[in-house]
C-alpha atoms as a PDB file:
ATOM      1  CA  UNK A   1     -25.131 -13.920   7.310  1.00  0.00           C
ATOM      2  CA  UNK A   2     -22.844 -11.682   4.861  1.00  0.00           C
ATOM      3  CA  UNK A   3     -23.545 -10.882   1.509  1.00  0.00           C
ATOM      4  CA  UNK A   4     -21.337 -12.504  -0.750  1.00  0.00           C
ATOM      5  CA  UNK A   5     -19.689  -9.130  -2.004  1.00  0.00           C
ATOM      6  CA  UNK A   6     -19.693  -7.087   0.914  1.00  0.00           C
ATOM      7  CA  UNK A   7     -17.548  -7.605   4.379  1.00  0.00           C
ATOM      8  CA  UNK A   8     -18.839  -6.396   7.462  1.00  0.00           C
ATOM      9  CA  UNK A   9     -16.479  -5.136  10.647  1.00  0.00           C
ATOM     10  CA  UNK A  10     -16.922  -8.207  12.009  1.00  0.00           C
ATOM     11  CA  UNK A  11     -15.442 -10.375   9.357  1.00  0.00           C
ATOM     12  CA  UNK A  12     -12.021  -8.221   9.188  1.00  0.00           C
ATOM     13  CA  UNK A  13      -9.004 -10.306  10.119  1.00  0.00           C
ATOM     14  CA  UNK A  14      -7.979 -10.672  13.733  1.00  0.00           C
ATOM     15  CA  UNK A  15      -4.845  -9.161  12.554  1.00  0.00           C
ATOM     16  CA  UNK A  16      -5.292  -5.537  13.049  1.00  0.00           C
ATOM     17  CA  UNK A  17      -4.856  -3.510  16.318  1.00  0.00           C
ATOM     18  CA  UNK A  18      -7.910  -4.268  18.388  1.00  0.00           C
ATOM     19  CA  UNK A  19      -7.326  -0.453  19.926  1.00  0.00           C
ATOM     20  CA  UNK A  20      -8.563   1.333  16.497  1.00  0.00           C
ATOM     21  CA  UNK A  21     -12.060  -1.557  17.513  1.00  0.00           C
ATOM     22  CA  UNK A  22     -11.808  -2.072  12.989  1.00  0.00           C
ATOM     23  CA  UNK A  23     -13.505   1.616  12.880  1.00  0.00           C
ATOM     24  CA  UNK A  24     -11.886   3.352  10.126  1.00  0.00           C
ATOM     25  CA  UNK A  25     -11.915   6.850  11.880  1.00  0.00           C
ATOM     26  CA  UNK A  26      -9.985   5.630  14.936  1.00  0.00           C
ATOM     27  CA  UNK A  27      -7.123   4.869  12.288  1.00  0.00           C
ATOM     28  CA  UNK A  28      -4.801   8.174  12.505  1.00  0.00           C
ATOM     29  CA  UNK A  29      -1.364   7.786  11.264  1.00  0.00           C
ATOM     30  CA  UNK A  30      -0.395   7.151   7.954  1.00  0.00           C
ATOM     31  CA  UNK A  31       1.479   3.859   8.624  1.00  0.00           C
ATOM     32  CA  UNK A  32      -2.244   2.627  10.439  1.00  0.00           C
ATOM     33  CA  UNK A  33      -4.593   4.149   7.432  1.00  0.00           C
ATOM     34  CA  UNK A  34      -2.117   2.095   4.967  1.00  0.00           C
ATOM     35  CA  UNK A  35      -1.732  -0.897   6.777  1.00  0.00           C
ATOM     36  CA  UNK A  36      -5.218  -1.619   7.637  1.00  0.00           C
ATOM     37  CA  UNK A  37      -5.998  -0.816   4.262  1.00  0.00           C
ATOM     38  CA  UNK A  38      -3.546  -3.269   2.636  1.00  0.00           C
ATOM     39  CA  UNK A  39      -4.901  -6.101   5.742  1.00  0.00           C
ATOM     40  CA  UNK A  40      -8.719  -5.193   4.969  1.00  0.00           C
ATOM     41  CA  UNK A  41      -8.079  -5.490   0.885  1.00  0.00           C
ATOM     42  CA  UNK A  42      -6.061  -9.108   1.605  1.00  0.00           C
ATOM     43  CA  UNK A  43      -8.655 -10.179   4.136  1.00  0.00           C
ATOM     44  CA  UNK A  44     -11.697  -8.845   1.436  1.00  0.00           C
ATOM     45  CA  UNK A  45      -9.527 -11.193  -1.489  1.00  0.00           C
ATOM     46  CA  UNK A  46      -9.046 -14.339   0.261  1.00  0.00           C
ATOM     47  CA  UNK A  47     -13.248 -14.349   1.470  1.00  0.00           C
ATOM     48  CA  UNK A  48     -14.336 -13.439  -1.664  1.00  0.00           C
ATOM     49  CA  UNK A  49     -15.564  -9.153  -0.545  1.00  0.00           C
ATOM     50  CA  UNK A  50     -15.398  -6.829  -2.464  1.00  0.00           C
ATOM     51  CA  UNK A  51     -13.216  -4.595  -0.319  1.00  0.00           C
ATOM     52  CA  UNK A  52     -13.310  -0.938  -2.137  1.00  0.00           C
ATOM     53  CA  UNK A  53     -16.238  -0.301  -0.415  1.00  0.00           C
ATOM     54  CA  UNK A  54     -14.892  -0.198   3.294  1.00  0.00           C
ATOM     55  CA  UNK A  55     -11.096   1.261   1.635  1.00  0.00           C
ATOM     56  CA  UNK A  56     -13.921   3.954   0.082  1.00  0.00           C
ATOM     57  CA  UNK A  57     -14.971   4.220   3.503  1.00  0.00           C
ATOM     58  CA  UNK A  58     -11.603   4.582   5.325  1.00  0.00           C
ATOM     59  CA  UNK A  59     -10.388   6.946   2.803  1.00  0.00           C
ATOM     60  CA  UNK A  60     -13.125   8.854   2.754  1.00  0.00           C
ATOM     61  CA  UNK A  61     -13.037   9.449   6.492  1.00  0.00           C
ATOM     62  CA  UNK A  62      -9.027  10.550   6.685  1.00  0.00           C
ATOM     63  CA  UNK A  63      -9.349  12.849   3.968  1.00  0.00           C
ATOM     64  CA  UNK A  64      -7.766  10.703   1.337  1.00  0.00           C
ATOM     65  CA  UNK A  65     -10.869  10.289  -1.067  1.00  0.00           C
ATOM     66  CA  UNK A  66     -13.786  12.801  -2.281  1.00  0.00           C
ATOM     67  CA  UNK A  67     -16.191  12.917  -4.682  1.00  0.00           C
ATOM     68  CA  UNK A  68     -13.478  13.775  -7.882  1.00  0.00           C
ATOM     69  CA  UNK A  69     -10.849  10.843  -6.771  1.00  0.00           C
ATOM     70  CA  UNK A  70     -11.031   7.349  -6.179  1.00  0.00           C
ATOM     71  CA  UNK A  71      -8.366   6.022  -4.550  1.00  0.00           C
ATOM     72  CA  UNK A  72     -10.373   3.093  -2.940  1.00  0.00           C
ATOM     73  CA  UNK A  73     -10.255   1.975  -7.017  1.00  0.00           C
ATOM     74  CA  UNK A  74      -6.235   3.315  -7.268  1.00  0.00           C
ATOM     75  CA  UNK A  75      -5.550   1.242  -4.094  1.00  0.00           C
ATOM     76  CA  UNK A  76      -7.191  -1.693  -5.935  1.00  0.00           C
ATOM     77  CA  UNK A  77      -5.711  -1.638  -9.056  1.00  0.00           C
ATOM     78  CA  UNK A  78      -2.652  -1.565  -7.900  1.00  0.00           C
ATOM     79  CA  UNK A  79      -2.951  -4.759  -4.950  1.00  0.00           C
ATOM     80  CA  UNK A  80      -4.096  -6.428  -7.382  1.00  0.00           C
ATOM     81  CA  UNK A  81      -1.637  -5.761 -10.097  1.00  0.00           C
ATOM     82  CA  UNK A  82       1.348  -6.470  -7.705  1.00  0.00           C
ATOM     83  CA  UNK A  83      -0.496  -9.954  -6.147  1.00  0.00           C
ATOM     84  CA  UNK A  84      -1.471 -11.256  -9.644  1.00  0.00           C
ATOM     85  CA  UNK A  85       2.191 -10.756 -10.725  1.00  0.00           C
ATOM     86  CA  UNK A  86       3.849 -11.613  -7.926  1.00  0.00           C
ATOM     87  CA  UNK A  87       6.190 -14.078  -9.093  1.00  0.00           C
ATOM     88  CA  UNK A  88       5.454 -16.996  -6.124  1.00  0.00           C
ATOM     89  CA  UNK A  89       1.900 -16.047  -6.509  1.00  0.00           C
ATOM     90  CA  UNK A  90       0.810 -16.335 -10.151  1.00  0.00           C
ATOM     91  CA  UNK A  91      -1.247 -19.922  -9.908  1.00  0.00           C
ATOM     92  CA  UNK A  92      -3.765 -18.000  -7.471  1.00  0.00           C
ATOM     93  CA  UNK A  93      -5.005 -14.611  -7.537  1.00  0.00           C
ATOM     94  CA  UNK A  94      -5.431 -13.802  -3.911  1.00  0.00           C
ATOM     95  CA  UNK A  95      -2.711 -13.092  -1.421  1.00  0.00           C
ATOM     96  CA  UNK A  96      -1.422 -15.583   1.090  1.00  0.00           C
ATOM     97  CA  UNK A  97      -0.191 -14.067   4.379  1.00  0.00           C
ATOM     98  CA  UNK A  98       3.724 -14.081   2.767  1.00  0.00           C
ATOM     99  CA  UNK A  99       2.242 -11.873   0.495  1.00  0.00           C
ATOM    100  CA  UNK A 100      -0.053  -9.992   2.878  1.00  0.00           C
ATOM    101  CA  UNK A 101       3.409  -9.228   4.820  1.00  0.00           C
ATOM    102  CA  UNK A 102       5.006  -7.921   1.728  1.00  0.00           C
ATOM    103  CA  UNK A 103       3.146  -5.835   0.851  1.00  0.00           C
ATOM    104  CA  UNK A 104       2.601  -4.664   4.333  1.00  0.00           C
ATOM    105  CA  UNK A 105       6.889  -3.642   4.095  1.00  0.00           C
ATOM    106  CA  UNK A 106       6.905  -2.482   0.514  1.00  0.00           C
ATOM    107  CA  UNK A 107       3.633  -0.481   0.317  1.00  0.00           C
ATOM    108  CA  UNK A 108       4.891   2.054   3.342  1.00  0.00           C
ATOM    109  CA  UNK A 109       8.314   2.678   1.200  1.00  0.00           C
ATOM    110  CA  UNK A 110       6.898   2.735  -2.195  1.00  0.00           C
ATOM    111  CA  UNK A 111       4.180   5.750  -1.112  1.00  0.00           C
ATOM    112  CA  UNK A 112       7.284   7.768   0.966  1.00  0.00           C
ATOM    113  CA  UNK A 113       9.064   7.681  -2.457  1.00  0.00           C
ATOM    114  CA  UNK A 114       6.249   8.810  -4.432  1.00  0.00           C
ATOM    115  CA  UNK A 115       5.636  11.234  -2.166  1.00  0.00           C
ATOM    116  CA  UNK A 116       9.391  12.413  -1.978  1.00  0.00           C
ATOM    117  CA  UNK A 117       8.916  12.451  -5.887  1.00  0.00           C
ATOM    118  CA  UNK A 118      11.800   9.732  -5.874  1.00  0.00           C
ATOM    119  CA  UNK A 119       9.819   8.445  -8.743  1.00  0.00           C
ATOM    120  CA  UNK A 120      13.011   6.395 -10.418  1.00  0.00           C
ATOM    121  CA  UNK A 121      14.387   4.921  -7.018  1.00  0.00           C
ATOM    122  CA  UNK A 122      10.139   4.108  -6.937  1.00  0.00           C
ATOM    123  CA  UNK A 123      10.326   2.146 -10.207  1.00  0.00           C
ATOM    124  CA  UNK A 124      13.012   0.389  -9.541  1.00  0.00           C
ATOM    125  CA  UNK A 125      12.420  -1.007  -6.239  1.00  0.00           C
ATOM    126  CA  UNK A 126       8.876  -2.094  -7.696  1.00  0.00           C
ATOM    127  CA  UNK A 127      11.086  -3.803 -10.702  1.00  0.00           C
ATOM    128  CA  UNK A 128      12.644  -5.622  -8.066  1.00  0.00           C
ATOM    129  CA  UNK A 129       9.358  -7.121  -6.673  1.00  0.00           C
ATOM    130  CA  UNK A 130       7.382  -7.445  -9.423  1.00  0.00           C
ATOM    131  CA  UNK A 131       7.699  -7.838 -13.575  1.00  0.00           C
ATOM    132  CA  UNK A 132       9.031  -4.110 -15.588  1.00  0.00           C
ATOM    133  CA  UNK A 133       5.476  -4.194 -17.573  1.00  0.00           C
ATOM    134  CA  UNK A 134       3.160  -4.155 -14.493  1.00  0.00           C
ATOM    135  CA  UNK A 135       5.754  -1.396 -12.438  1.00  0.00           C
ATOM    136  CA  UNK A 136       4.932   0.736 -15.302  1.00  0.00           C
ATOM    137  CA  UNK A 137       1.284   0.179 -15.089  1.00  0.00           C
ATOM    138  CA  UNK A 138       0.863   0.842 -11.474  1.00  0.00           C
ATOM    139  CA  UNK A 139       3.838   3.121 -10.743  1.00  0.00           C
ATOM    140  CA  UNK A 140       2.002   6.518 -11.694  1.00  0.00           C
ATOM    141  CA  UNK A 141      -1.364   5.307  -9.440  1.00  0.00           C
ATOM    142  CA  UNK A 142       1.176   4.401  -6.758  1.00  0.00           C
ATOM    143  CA  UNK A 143       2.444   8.156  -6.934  1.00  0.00           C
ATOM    144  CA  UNK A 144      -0.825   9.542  -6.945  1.00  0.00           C
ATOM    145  CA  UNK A 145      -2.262   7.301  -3.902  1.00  0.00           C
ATOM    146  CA  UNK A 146       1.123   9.243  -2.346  1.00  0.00           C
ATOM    147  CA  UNK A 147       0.334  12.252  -2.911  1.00  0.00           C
ATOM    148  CA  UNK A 148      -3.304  11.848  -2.173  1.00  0.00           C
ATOM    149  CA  UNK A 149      -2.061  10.654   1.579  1.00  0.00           C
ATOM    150  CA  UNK A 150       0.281  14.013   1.554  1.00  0.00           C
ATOM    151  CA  UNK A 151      -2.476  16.383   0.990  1.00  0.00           C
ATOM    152  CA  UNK A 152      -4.312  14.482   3.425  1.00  0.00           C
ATOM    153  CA  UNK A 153      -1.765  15.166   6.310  1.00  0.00           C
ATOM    154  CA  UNK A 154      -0.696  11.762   6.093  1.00  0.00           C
ATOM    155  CA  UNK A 155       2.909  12.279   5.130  1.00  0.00           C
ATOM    156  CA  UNK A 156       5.367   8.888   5.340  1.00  0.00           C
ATOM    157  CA  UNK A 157       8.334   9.999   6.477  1.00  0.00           C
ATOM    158  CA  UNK A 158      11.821   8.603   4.915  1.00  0.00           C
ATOM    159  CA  UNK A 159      13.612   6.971   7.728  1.00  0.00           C
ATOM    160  CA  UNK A 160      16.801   5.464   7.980  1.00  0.00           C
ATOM    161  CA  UNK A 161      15.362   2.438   8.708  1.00  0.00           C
ATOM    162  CA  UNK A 162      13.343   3.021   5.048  1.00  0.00           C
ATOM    163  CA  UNK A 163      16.623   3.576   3.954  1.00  0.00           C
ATOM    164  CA  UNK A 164      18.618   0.728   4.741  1.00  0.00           C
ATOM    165  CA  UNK A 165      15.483  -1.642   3.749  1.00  0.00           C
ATOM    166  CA  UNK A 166      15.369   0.074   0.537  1.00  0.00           C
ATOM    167  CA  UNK A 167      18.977  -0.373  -0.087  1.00  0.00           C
ATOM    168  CA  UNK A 168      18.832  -3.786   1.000  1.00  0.00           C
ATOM    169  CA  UNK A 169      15.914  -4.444  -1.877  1.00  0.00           C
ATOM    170  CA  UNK A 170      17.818  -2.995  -4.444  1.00  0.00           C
ATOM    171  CA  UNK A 171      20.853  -4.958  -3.600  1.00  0.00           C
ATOM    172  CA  UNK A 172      22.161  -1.372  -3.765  1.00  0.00           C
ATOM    173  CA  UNK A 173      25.988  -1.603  -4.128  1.00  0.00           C
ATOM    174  CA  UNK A 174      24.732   0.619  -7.435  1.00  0.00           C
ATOM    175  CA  UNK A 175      22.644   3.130  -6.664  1.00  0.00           C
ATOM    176  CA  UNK A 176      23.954   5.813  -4.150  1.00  0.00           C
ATOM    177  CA  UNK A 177      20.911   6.372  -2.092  1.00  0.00           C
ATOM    178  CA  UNK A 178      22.554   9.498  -0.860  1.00  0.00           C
ATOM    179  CA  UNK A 179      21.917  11.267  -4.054  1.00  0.00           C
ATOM    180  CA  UNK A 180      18.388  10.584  -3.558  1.00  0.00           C
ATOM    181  CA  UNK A 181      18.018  12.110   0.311  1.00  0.00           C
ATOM    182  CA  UNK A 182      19.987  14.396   2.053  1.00  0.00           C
ATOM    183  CA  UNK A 183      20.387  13.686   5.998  1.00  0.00           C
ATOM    184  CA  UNK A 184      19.142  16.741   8.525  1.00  0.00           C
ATOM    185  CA  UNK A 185      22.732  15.763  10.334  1.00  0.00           C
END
């Protein structure tokens, strides 16, 4: 039987890839670390875990967290701060698997801004998702998560397809994206 605050490998969701078997050092890429962290935090909100422990864990193992950061708490400040004011989401504090998705496609773009240092194309695509108040609250933790990944290795790469679905957020007839990233064309 589980503790009530702690989640065990067996109770993460079915979701994940079952080749990385829910070990934390199988996970390699950056897109994997950040999605099974995102899927592990959702999973640890709607049973009622306390998931920093395992993100502590995961972190930990890539490289992401030591002794002088936490980024397990970062990670959870700002999942929570985005679910709690998520506009469909306000009645209940825990994320529903709309949600869970969401954050699943904004998470990847937000951190390959921040680490790009595209910090006002960053804040405004979270101002698009969620109120101005709490995109100023979690937009420097966001950037230093980033960069935390980035000295880890774990660089996100700007695509086109990151691109196009940021530009497609921002209902970008406005912004020139193009300013922002120059092609290697």
């Amino acid at each position: 039987m589980n503790q009530p605050n702690r989640a065990n490998r067996l109770d993460l969701p079915s979701v994940l890839d079952s080749s990385n078997s829910y070990q934390p050092n199988s996970v390699k890429t950056p897109h994997l670390v950040l999605q099974w962290a995102i899927r592990h935090w959702c999973f640890g909100q709607v049973k009622g875990y306390d998931p920093v422990t395992l993100l502590s864990s995961l972190f930990k193992s890539v490289g992401i967290e030591n002794g002088s950061q936490s980024c397990s708490l970062f990670f959870d400040d700002v999942l929570t701060a985005i679910v709690v004011s998520y506009p469909k989401n306000r009645e209940r504090a825990v994320p529903n698997s709309m949600l869970t998705r969401k954050l699943v496609e904004l998470l990847p773009l937000l951190f390959a801004l921040g680490q790009g240092n595209n910090i006002y194309l960053l804040n405004k695509l979270l101002e698009t998702q969620i109120p101005r108040t709490t995109a100023r609250f979690i937009s420097p933790k966001i950037v230093k998560l980033a960069k935390a990944f980035a000295e880890a290795g774990l660089v996100m790469s700007m695509s086109e397809l990151y691109l196009d679905r940021i530009a497609i957020l921002l209902g970008s007839n406005s912004i020139d994206l193009t300013t922002y990233f120059h092609s290697k064309n």
